[in-house]
Protein backbone atom coordinates (compact mmCIF):
# COMPACT_ATOMS: atom_id res chain seq x y z
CA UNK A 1 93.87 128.03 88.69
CA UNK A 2 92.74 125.19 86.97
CA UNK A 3 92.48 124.92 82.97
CA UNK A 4 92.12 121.41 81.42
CA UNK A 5 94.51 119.75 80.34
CA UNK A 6 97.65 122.48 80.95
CA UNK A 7 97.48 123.35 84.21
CA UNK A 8 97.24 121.45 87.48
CA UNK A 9 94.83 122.48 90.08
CA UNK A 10 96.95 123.35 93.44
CA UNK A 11 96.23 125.00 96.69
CA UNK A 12 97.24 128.55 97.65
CA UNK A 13 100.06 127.53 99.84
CA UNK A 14 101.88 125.50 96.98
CA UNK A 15 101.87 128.09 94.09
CA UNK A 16 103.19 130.39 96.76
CA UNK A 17 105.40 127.82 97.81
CA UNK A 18 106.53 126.79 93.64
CA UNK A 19 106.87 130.49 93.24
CA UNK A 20 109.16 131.45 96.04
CA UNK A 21 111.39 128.32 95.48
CA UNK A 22 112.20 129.65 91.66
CA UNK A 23 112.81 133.76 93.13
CA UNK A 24 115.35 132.64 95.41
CA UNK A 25 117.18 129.94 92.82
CA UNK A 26 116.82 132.62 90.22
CA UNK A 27 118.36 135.32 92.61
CA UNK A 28 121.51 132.82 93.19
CA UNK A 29 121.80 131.20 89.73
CA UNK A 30 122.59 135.21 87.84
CA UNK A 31 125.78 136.29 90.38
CA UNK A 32 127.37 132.95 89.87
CA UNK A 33 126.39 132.65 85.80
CA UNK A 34 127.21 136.55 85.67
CA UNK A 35 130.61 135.61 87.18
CA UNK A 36 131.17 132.89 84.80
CA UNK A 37 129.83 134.43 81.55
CA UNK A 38 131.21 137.80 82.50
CA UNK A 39 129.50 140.98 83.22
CA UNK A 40 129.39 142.24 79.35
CA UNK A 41 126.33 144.30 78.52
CA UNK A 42 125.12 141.61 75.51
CA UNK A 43 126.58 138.46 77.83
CA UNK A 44 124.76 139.97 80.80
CA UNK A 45 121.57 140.37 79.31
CA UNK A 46 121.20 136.80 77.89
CA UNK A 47 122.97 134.92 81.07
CA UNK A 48 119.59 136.66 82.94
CA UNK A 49 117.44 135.42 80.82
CA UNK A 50 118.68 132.27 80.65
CA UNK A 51 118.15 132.09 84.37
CA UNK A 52 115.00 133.58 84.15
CA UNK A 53 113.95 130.69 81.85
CA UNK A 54 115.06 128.33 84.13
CA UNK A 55 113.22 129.44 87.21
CA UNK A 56 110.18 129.61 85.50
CA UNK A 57 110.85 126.14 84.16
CA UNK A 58 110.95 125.33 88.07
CA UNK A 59 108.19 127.21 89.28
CA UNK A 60 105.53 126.25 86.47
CA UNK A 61 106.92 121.99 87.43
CA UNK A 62 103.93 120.98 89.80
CA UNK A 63 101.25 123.92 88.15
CA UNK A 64 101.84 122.96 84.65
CA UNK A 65 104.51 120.00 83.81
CA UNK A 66 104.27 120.49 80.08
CA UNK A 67 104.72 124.33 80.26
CA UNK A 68 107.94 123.62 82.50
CA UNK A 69 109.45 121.19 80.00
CA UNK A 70 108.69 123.32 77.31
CA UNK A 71 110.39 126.22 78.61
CA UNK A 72 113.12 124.14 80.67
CA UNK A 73 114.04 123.22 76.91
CA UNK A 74 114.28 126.92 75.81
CA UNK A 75 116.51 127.88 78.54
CA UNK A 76 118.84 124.80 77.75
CA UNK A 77 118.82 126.23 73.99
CA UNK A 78 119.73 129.42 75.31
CA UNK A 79 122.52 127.90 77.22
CA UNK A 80 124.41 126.06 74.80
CA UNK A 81 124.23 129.36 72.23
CA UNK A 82 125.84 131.10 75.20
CA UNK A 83 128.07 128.48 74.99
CA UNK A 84 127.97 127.88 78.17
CA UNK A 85 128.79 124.22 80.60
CA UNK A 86 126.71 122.11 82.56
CA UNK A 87 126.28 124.37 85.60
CA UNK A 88 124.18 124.71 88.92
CA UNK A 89 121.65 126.49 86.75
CA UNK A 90 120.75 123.04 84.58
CA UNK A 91 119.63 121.55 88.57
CA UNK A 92 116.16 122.71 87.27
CA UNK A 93 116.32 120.02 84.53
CA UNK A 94 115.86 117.73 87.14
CA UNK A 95 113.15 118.61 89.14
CA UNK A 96 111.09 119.45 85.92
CA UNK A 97 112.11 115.88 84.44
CA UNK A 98 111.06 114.70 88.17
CA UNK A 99 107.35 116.51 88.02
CA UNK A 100 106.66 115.32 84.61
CA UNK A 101 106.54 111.79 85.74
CA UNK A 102 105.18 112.75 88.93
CA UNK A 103 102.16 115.35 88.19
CA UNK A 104 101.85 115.22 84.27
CA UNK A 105 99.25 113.41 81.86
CA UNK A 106 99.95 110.54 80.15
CA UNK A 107 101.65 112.38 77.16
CA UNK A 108 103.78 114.31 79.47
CA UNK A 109 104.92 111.10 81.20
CA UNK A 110 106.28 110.08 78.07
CA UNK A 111 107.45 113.17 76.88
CA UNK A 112 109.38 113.51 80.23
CA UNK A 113 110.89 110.07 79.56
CA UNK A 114 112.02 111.11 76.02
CA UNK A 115 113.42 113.94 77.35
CA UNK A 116 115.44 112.46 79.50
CA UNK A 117 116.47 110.24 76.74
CA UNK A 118 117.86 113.26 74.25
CA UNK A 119 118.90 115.66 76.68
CA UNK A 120 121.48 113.05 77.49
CA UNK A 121 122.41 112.49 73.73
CA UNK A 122 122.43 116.43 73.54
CA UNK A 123 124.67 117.31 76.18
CA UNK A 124 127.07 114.34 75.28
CA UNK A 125 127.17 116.17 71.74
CA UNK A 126 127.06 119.63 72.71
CA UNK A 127 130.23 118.60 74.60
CA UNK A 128 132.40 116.59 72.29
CA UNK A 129 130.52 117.25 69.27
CA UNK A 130 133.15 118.85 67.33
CA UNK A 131 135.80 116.77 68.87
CA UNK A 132 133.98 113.46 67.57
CA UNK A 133 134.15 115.33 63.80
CA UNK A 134 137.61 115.26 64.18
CA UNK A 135 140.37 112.95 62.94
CA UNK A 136 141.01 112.48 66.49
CA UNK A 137 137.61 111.40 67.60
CA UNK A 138 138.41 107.98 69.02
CA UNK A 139 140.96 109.30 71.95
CA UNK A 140 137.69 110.95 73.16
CA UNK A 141 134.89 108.57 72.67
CA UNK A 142 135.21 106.74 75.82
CA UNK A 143 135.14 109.81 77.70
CA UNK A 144 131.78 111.03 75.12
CA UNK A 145 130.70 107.53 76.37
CA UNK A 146 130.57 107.80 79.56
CA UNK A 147 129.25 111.20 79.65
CA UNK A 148 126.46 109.65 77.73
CA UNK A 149 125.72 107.20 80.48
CA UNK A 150 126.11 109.50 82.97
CA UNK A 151 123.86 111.79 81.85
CA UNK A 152 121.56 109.72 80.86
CA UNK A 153 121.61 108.42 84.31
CA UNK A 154 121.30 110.89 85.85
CA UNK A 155 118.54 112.40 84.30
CA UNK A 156 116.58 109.14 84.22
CA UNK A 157 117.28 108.79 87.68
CA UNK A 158 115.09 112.22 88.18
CA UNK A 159 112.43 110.87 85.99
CA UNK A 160 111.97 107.59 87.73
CA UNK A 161 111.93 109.25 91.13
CA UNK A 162 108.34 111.14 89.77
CA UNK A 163 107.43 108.15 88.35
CA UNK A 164 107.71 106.30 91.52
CA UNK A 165 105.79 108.98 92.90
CA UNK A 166 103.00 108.74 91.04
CA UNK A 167 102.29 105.21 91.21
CA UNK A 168 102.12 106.16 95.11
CA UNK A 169 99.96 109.04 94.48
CA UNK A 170 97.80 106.93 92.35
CA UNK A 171 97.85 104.02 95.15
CA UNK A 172 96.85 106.45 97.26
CA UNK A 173 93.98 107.98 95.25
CA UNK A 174 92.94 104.22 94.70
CA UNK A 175 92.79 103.44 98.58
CA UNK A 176 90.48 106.82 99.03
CA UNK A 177 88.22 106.20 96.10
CA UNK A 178 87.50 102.16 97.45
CA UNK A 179 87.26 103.75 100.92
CA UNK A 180 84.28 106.06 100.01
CA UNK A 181 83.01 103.74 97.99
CA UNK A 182 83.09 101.44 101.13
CA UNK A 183 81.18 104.31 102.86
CA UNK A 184 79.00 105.09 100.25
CA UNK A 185 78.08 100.93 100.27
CA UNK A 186 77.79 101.00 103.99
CA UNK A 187 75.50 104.32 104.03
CA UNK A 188 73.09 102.61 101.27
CA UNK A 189 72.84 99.44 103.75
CA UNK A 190 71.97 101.65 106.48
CA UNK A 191 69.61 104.01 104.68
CA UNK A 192 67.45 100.34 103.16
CA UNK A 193 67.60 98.74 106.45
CA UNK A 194 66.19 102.08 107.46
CA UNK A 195 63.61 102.14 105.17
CA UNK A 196 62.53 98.56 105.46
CA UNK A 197 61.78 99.26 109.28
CA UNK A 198 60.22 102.63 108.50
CA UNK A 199 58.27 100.29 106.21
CA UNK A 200 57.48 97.18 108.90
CA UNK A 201 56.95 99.83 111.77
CA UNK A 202 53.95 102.07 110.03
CA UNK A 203 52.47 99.77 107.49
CA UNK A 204 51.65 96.90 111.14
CA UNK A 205 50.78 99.45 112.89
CA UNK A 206 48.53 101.47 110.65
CA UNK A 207 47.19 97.79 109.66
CA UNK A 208 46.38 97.29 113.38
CA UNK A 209 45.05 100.85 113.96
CA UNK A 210 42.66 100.46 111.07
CA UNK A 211 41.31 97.10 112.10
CA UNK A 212 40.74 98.51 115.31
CA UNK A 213 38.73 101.65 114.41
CA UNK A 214 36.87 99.95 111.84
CA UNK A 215 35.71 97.91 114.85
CA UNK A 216 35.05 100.20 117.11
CA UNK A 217 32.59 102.06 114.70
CA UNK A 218 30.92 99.04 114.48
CA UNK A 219 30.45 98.33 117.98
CA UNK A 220 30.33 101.89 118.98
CA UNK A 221 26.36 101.67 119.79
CA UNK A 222 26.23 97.80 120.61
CA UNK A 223 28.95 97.17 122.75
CA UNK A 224 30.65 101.05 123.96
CA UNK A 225 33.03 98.88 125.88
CA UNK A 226 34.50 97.24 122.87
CA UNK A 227 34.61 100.41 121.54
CA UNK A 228 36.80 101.86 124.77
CA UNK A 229 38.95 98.50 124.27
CA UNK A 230 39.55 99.66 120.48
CA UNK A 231 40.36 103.41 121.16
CA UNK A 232 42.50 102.10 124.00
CA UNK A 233 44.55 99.62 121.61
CA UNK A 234 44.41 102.31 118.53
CA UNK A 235 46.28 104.66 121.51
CA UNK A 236 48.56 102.08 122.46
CA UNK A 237 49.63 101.08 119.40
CA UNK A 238 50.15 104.51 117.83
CA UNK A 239 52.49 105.28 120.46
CA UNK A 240 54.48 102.94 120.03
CA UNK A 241 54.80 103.48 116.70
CA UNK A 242 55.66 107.11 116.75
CA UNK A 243 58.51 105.86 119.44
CA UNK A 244 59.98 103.66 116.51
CA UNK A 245 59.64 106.11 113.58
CA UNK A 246 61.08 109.08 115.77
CA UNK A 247 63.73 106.04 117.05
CA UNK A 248 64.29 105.29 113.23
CA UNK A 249 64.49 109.38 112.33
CA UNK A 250 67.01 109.57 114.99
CA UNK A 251 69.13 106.83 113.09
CA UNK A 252 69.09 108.66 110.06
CA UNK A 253 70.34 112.35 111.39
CA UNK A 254 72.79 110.35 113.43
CA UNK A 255 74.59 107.64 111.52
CA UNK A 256 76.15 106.25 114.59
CA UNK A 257 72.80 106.22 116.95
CA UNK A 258 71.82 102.25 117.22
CA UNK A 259 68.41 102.15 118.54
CA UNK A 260 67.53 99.09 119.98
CA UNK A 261 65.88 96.13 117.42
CA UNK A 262 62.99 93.80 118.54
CA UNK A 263 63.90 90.15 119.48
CA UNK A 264 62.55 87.01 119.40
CA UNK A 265 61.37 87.87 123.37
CA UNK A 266 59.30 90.73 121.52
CA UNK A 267 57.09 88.31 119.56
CA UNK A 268 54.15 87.89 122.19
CA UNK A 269 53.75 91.67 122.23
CA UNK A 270 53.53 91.19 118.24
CA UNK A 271 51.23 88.55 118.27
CA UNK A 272 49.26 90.91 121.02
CA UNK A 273 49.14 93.46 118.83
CA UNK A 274 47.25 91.35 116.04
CA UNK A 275 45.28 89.87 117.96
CA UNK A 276 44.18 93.26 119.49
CA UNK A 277 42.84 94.00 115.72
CA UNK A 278 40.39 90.68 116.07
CA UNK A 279 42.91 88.07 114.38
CA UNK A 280 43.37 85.15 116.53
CA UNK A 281 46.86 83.85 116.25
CA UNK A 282 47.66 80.34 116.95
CA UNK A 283 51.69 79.81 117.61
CA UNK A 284 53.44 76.47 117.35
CA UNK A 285 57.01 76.16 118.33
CA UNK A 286 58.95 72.98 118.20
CA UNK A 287 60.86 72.92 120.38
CA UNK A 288 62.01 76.23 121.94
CA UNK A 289 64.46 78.15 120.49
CA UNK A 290 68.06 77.73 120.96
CA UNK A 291 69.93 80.49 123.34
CA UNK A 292 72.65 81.36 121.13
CA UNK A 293 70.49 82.82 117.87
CA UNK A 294 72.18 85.89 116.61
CA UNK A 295 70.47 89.42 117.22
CA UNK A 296 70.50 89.67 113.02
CA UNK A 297 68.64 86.37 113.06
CA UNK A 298 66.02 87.24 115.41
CA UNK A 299 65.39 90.68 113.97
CA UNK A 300 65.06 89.15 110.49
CA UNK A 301 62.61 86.85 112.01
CA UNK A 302 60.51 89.16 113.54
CA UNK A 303 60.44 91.28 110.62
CA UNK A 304 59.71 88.36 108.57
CA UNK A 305 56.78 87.98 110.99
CA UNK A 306 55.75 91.32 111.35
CA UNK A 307 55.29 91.44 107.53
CA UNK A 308 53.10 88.50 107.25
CA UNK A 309 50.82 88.71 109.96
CA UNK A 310 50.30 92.24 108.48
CA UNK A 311 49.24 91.38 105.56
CA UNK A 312 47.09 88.79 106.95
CA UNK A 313 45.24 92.11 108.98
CA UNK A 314 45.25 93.88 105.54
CA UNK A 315 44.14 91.22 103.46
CA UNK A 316 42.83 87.86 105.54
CA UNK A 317 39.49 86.85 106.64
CA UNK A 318 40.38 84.36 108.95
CA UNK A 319 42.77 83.38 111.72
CA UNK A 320 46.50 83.11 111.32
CA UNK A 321 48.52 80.15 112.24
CA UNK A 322 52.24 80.39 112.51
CA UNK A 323 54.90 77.43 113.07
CA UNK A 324 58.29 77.57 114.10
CA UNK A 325 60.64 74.45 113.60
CA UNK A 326 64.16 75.02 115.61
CA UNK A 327 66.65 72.43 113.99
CA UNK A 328 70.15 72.80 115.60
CA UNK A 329 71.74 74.84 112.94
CA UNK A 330 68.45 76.84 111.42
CA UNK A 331 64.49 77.79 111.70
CA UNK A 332 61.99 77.08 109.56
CA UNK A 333 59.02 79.08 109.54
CA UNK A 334 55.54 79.10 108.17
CA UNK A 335 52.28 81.39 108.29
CA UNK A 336 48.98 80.74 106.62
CA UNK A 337 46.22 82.48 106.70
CA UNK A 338 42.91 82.44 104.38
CA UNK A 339 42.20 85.38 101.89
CA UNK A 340 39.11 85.58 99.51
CA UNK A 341 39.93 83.95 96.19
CA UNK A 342 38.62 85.47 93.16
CA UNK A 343 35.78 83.80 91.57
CA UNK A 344 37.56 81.19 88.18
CA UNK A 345 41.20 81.31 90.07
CA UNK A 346 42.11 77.48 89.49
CA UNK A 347 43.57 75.83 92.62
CA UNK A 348 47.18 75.74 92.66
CA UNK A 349 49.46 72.80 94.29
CA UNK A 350 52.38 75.28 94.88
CA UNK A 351 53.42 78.35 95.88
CA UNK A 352 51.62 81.06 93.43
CA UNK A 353 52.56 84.78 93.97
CA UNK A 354 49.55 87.26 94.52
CA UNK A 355 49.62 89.77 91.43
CA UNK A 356 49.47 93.25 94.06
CA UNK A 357 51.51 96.23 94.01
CA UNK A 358 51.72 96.70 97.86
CA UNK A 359 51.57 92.61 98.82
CA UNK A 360 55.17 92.17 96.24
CA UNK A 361 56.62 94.93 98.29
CA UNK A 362 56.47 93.30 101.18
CA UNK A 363 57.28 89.64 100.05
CA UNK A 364 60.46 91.94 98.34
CA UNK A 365 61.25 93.24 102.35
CA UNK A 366 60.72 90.03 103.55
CA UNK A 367 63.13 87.80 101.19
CA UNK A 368 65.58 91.41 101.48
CA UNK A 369 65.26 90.59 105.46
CA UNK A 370 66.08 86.85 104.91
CA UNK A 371 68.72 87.18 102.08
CA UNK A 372 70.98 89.40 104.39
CA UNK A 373 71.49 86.27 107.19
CA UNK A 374 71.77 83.95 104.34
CA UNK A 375 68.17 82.85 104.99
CA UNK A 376 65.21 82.75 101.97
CA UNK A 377 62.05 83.67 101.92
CA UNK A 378 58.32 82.20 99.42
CA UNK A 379 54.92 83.88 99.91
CA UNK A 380 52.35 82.83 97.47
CA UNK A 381 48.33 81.15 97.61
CA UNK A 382 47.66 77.15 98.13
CA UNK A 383 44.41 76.55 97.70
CA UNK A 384 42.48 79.69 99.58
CA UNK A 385 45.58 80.02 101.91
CA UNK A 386 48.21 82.84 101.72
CA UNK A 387 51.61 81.14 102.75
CA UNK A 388 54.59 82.67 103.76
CA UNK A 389 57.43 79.78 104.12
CA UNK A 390 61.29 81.03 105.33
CA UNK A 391 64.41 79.78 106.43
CA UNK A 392 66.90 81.06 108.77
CA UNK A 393 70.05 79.82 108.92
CA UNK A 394 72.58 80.46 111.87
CA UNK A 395 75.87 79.61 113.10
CA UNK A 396 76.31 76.88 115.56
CA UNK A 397 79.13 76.62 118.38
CA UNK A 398 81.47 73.45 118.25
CA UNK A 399 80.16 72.43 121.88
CA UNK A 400 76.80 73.18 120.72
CA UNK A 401 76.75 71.10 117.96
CA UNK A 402 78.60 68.08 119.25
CA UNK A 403 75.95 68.08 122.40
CA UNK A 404 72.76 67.98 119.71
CA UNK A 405 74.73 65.40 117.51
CA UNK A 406 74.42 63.69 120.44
């Protein structure tokens, strides 16, 4: 159905639709041409075909717009060396003229519109062509005048009709194309924010599970309580991390599932959890947090976090300190924690990133988290201490913000 550039690819329903259309004008354009043209053997003959050309003209219009103007054209030849008028026939003209603009390629957009142009300067000479020849010629050029115009008109009038159609067809292809590009935009968000949970969810909890059996081996024959305590927090904690991946799975079959996202009240469980794998975590907050954070806020923080005190169980070898600075209108956070430094690593006085594969994908996450509530995130070493410094900014209501001014 569907060749490049000739032919248009249409449904079923509308070829049917094209072809049935052209039968039935066909069927009444020969009685009434036949009774014009007479119903002569040779006359007969060529007024059908002439008809014939013309319905094909209008069924080929939406399937192929250059094959209908092409053969519109032949059937207009064949009507002027019948010597025939204008007639009902030539209403084909129009809706070909009218699916050029509307359906065709560039070229035939143009052609269309030079068609338009000439058949009007054709018919106004195939009319009072030999008239203007004659000696009399200027009684009769008002009249070839205004046929001219007319014409012209008239058949520019079809044209522009398609034309106008196809800049709303081509609005409308526009409005499609930036919605599923919208989609497409949206689904990407949702499949990274996926990932970067999948991401927080397994690699804490695998850091905490690993912490905890390495302990538990050790203390297996010294202490076979600690060990119980270890099993008991490796059980615990795997749980709840097959909850959140098969929570986070769920998401992803289901587009419009929303599972629900830890908060800022879901930070002593977190800090639980690392301490649980032998960290001790010491939390400073100054002063306590306002009640109007956004839900994107908190769960940025607590991914932030969540990111840093697991690398502190995957790479520290000390405890973790975290402080937590509410201003009115953001948070600043930090995290510290000591990791071996290798042996002729000068000491730094800033921020120096940690040249590993698996600790840059998570300072990526982590500034990805921040960056999406306008926030920003630095991780690097000072001195022996890993550092994880953010920002969160958030919006503030009038009263709010008048009542801390003061």
């Amino acid at each position: 159905m569907k060749r490049p550039g000739l032919f248009r690819e249409l449904l079923p329903y509308q070829v049917a639709t094209d072809v049935t259309v052209a039968g039935v004008f066909g069927l009444l354009c020969i009685p009434l041409e036949l009774t014009v043209g007479g119903w002569a053997a040779e006359s007969a003959f060529a007024t059908v075909v002439m008809c014939v050309l013309f319905a094909a003209a209008l069924a080929l219009r939406r399937l192929s717009p250059l094959l209908a103007l092409g053969t519109a054209w032949i059937a207009a030849i064949v009507q002027m060396l019948l010597l025939r008028p204008p007639s009902f026939v030539d209403v084909a003209i129009f809706a070909v003229l009218y699916a050029t603009a509307a359906y065709g390629t560039v070229l035939v957009y143009w052609l269309g519109f030079s068609s338009a142009i000439v058949g009007a300067a054709v018919i106004t000479a195939y009319l009072f062509g030999t008239q203007l020849l004659s000696v009399s010629s200027w009684s009769v050029l008002p009249l070839a005048a205004a046929v001219l115009v007319a014409a012209g008109f008239a058949l520019l009038l079809a044209w522009t009709v398609g034309a106008l159609v196809r800049t709303s067809l081509r609005a409308r292809r526009t409005q499609r194309e930036r919605e599923r590009a919208e989609r497409e935009r949206v689904e990407e968000q949702e499949r990274g924010r996926i990932a970067r949970d999948m991401h927080d969810v397994v690699g804490h909890s695998l850091a905490v599970i690993i912490a905890q059996a390495d302990g538990a081996r050790y203390a297996a024959d010294a202490d076979p309580q600690a060990a119980k305590d270890a099993l008991t927090t490796i059980s615990t904690t795997a749980r709840s991390a097959l909850s959140d991946v098969r929570l986070l799975l769920t998401q992803m079959r289901h587009s419009e599932g929303v599972a629900p996202q830890p908060m800022l009240n879901d930070l002593e469980s977190l800090y639980a959890q690392v301490r649980a794998a032998g960290l001790a975590v010491r939390v400073d907050v100054e002063p306590m947090p306002p009640a109007t954070v956004p839900a994107a806020v908190q769960l940025a923080i607590y991914r932030v976090l969540q990111e840093a005190l697991t690398n502190a169980i995957r790479h520290g070898n000390g405890d973790v300190e975290v402080t937590m600075r509410w201003l009115p209108d953001r948070l600043h956070l930090w995290a510290s924690n000591p990791v071996d430094r290798p042996v002729g690593m000068p000491e730094p006085d800033a921020l120096r990133p940690i040249e590993s594969a698996e600790v840059r994908h998570g300072i990526v996450g982590m500034r990805e988290r921040a960056r999406l509530v306008g926030g920003a995130v630095e991780a690097g070493m000072v001195g022996e201490m890993w550092v994880v410094r953010a920002t969160f900014p958030f919006a503030v209501e009038p009263e709010r913000r008048e009542s801390a001014a003061r």
